[in-house]
N, C-alpha and C. Protein backbone atom coordinates (compact mmCIF):
# COMPACT_ATOMS: atom_id res chain seq x y z
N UNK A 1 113.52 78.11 113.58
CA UNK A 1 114.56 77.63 112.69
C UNK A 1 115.91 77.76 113.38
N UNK A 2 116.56 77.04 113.30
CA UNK A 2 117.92 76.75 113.39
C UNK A 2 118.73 76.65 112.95
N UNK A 3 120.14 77.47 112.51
CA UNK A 3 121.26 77.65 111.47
C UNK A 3 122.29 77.02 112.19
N UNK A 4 123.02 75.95 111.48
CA UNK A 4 124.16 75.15 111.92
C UNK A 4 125.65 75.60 111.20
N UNK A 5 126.09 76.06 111.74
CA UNK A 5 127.81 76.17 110.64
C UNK A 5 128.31 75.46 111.28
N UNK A 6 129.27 74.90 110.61
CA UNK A 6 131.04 74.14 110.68
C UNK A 6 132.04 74.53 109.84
N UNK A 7 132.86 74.74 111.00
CA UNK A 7 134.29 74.95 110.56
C UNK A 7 135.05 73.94 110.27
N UNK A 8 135.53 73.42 109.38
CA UNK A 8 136.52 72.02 108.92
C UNK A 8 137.70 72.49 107.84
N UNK A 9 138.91 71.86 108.96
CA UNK A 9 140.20 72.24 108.73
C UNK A 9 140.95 70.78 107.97
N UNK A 10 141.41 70.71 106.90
CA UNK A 10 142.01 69.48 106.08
C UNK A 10 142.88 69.25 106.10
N UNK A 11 143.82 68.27 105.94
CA UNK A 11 145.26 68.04 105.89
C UNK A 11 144.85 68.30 104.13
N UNK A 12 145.66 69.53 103.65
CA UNK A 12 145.70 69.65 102.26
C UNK A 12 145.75 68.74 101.05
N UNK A 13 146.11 67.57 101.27
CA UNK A 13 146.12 66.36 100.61
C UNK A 13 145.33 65.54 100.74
N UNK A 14 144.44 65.96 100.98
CA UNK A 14 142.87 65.19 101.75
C UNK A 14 141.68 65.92 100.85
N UNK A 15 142.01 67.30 101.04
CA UNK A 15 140.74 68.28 100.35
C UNK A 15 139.99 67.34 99.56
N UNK A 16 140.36 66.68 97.96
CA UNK A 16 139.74 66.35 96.84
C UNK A 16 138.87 65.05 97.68
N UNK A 17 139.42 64.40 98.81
CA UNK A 17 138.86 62.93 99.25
C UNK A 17 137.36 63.82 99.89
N UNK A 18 137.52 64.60 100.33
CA UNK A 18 136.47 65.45 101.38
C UNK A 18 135.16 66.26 100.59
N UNK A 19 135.72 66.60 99.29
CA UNK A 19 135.04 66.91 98.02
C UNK A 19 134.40 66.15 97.89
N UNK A 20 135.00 64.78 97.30
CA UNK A 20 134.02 63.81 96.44
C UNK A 20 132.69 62.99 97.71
N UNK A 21 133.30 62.89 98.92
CA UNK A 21 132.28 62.42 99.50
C UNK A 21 131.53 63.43 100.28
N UNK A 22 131.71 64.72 99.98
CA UNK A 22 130.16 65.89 100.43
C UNK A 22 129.47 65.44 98.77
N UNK A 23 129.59 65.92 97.81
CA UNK A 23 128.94 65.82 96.43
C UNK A 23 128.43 64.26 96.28
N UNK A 24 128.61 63.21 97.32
CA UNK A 24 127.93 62.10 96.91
C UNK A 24 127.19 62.06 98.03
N UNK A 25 127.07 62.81 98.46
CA UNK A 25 126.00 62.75 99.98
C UNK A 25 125.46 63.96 100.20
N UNK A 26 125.62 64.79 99.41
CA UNK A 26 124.65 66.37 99.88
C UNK A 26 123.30 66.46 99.43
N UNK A 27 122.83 65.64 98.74
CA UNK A 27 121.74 65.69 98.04
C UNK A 27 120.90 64.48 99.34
N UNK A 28 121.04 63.66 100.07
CA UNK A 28 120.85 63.03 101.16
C UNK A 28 120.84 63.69 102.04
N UNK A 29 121.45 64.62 102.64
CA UNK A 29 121.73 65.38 103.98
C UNK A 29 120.77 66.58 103.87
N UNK A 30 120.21 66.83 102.42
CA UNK A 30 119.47 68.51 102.50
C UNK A 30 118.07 67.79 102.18
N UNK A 31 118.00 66.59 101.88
CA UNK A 31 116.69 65.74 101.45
C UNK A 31 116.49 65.21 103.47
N UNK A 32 117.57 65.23 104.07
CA UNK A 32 117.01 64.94 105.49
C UNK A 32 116.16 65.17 106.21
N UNK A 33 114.70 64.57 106.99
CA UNK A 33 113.98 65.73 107.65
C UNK A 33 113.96 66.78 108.34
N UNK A 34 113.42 67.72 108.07
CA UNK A 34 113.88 68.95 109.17
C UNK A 34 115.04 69.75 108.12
N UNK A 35 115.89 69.00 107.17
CA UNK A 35 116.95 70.21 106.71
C UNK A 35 116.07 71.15 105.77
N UNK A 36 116.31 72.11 105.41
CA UNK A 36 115.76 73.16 104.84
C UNK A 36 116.57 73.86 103.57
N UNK A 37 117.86 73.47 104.53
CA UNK A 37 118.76 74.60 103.17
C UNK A 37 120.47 73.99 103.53
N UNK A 38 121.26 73.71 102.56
CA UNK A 38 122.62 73.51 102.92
C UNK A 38 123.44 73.60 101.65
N UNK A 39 124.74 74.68 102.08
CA UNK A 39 125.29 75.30 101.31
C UNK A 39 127.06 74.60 102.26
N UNK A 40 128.05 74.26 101.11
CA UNK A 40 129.42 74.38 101.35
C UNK A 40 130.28 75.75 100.94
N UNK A 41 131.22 76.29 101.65
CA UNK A 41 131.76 77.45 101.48
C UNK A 41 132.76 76.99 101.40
N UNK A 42 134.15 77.11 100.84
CA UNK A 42 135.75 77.43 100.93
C UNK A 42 136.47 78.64 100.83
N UNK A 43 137.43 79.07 102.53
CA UNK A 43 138.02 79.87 102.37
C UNK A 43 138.62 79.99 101.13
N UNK A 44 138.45 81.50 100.68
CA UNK A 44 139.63 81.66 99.56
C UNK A 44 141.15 82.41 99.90
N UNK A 45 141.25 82.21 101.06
CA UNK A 45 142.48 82.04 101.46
C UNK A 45 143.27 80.56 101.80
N UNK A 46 143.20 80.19 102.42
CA UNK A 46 143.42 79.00 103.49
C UNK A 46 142.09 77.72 102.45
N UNK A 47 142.79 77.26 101.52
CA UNK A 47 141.60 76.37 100.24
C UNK A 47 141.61 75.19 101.32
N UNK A 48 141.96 74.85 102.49
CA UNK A 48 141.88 73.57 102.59
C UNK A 48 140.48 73.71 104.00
N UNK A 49 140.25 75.13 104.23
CA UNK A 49 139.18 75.30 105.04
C UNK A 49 137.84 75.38 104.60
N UNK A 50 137.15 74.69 104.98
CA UNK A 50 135.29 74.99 104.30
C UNK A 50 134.60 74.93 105.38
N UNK A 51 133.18 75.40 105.26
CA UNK A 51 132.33 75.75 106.23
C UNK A 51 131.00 75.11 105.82
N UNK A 52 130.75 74.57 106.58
CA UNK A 52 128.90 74.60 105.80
C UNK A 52 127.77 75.04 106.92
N UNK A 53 126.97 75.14 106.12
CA UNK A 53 125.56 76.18 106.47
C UNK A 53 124.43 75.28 106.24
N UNK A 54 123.77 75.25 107.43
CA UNK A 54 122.60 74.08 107.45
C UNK A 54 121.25 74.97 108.10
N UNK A 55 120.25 74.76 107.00
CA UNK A 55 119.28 75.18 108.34
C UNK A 55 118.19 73.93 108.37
N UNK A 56 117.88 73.94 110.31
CA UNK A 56 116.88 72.74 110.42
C UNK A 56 115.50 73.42 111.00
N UNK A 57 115.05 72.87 110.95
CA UNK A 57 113.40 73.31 111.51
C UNK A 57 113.69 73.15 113.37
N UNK A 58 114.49 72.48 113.60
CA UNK A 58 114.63 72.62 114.93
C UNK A 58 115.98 71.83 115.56
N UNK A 59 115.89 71.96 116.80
CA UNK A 59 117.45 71.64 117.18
C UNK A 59 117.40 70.00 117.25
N UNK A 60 115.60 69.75 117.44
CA UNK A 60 115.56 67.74 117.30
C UNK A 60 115.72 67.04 116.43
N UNK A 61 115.83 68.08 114.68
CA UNK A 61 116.00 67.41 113.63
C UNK A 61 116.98 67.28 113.29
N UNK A 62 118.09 68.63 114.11
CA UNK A 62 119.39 68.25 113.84
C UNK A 62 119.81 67.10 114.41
N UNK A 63 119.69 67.20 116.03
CA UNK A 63 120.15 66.11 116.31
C UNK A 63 119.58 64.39 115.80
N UNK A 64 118.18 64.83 115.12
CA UNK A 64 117.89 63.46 114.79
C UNK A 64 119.12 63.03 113.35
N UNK A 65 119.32 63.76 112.60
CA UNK A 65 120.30 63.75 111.75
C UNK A 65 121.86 63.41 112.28
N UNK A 66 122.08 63.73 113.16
CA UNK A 66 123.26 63.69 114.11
C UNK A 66 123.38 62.49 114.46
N UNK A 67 122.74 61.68 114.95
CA UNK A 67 122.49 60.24 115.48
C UNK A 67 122.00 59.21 114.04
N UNK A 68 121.81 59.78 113.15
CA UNK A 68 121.66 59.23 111.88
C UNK A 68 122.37 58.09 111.35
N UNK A 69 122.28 57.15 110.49
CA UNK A 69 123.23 55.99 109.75
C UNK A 69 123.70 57.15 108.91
N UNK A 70 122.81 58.14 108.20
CA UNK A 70 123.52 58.55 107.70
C UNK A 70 124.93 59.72 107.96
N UNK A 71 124.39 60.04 108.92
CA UNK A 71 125.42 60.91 109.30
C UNK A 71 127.03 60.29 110.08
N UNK A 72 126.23 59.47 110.37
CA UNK A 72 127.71 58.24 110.92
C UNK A 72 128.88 57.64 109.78
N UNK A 73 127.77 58.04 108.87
CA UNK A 73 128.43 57.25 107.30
C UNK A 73 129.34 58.44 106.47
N UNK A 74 128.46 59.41 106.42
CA UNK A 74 129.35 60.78 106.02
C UNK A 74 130.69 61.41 107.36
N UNK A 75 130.31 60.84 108.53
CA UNK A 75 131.41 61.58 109.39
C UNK A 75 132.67 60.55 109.77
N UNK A 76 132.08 59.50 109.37
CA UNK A 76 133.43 58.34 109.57
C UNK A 76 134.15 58.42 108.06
N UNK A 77 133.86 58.72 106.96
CA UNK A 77 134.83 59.44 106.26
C UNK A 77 135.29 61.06 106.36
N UNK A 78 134.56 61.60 106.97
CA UNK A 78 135.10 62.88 106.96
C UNK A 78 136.29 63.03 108.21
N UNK A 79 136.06 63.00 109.31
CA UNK A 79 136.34 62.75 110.47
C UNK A 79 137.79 62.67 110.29
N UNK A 80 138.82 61.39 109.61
CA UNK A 80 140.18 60.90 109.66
C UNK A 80 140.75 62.09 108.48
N UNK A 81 140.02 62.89 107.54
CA UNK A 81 140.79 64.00 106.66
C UNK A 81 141.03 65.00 107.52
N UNK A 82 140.73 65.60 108.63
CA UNK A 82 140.83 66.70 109.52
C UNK A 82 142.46 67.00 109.82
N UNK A 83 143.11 68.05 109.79
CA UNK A 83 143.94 68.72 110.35
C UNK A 83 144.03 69.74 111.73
N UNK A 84 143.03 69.51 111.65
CA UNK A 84 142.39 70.59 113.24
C UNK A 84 141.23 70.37 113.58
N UNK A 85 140.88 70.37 114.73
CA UNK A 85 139.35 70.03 115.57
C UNK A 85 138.69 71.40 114.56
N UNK A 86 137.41 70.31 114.40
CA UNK A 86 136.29 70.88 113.41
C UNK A 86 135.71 72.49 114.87
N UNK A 87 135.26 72.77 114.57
CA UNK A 87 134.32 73.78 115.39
C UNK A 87 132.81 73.95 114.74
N UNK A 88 131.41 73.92 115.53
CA UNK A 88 130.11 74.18 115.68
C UNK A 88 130.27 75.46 116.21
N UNK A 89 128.72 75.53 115.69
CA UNK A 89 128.21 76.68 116.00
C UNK A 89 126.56 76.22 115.40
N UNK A 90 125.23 76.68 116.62
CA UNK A 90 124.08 76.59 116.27
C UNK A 90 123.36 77.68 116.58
N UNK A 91 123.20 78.84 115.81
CA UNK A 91 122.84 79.73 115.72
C UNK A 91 121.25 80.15 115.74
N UNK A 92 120.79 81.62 116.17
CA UNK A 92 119.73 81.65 115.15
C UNK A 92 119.35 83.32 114.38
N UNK A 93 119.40 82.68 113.68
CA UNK A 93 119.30 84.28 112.27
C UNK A 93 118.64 85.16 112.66
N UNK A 94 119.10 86.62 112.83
CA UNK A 94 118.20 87.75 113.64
C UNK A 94 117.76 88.99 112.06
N UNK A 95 118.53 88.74 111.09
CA UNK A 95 118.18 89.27 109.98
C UNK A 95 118.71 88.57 108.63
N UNK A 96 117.53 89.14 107.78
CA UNK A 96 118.44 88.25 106.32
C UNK A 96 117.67 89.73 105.29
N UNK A 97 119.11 89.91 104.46
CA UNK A 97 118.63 90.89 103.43
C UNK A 97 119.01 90.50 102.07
N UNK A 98 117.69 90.49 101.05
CA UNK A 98 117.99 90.17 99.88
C UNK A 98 118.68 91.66 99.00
């Protein structure tokens, strides 16, 4: 398994545009093959920062998602709301405690 975060920084007047098109496409992106689990976070400091948390069955499903219509479709609107270069990270989970 494979855990994906992103860091995404907004021009504050953008946030609500960046909202409405994760909530019309997250139910597509966690229905993707290979995704497993995907969660959005917002700093509660800094509201215009969010993170999300992806896990894939492997690093080919991400990238098959990556090269996706759909993902071309969710990142060409996301992409022009940015205030700062997004940052990755593809991790892999060494513990989880309930």
């Amino acid at each position: 398994m494979l855990v994906r975060i992103v860091k995404m920084s907004f021009n504050p007047s953008k946030v609500e545009e960046f909202l409405a098109n994760f909530e019309s496409n997250k139910h597509k992106i966690r229905a993707f093959e290979g995704c497993n689990f995907l969660e959005l976070y917002r700093d509660q400091n800094n509201t215009n920062i969010f993170f999300t948390y992806s896990y894939w069955d492997s690093e080919a499903d991400l990238n098959n998602y990556r090269h996706s219509d759909l993902f071309k479709s969710v990142w060409s609107k996301t992409k022009p709301l940015f205030n700062a270069k997004p940052e990755a990270w593809s991790v892999d989970k060494l513990a989880s405690l309930d």
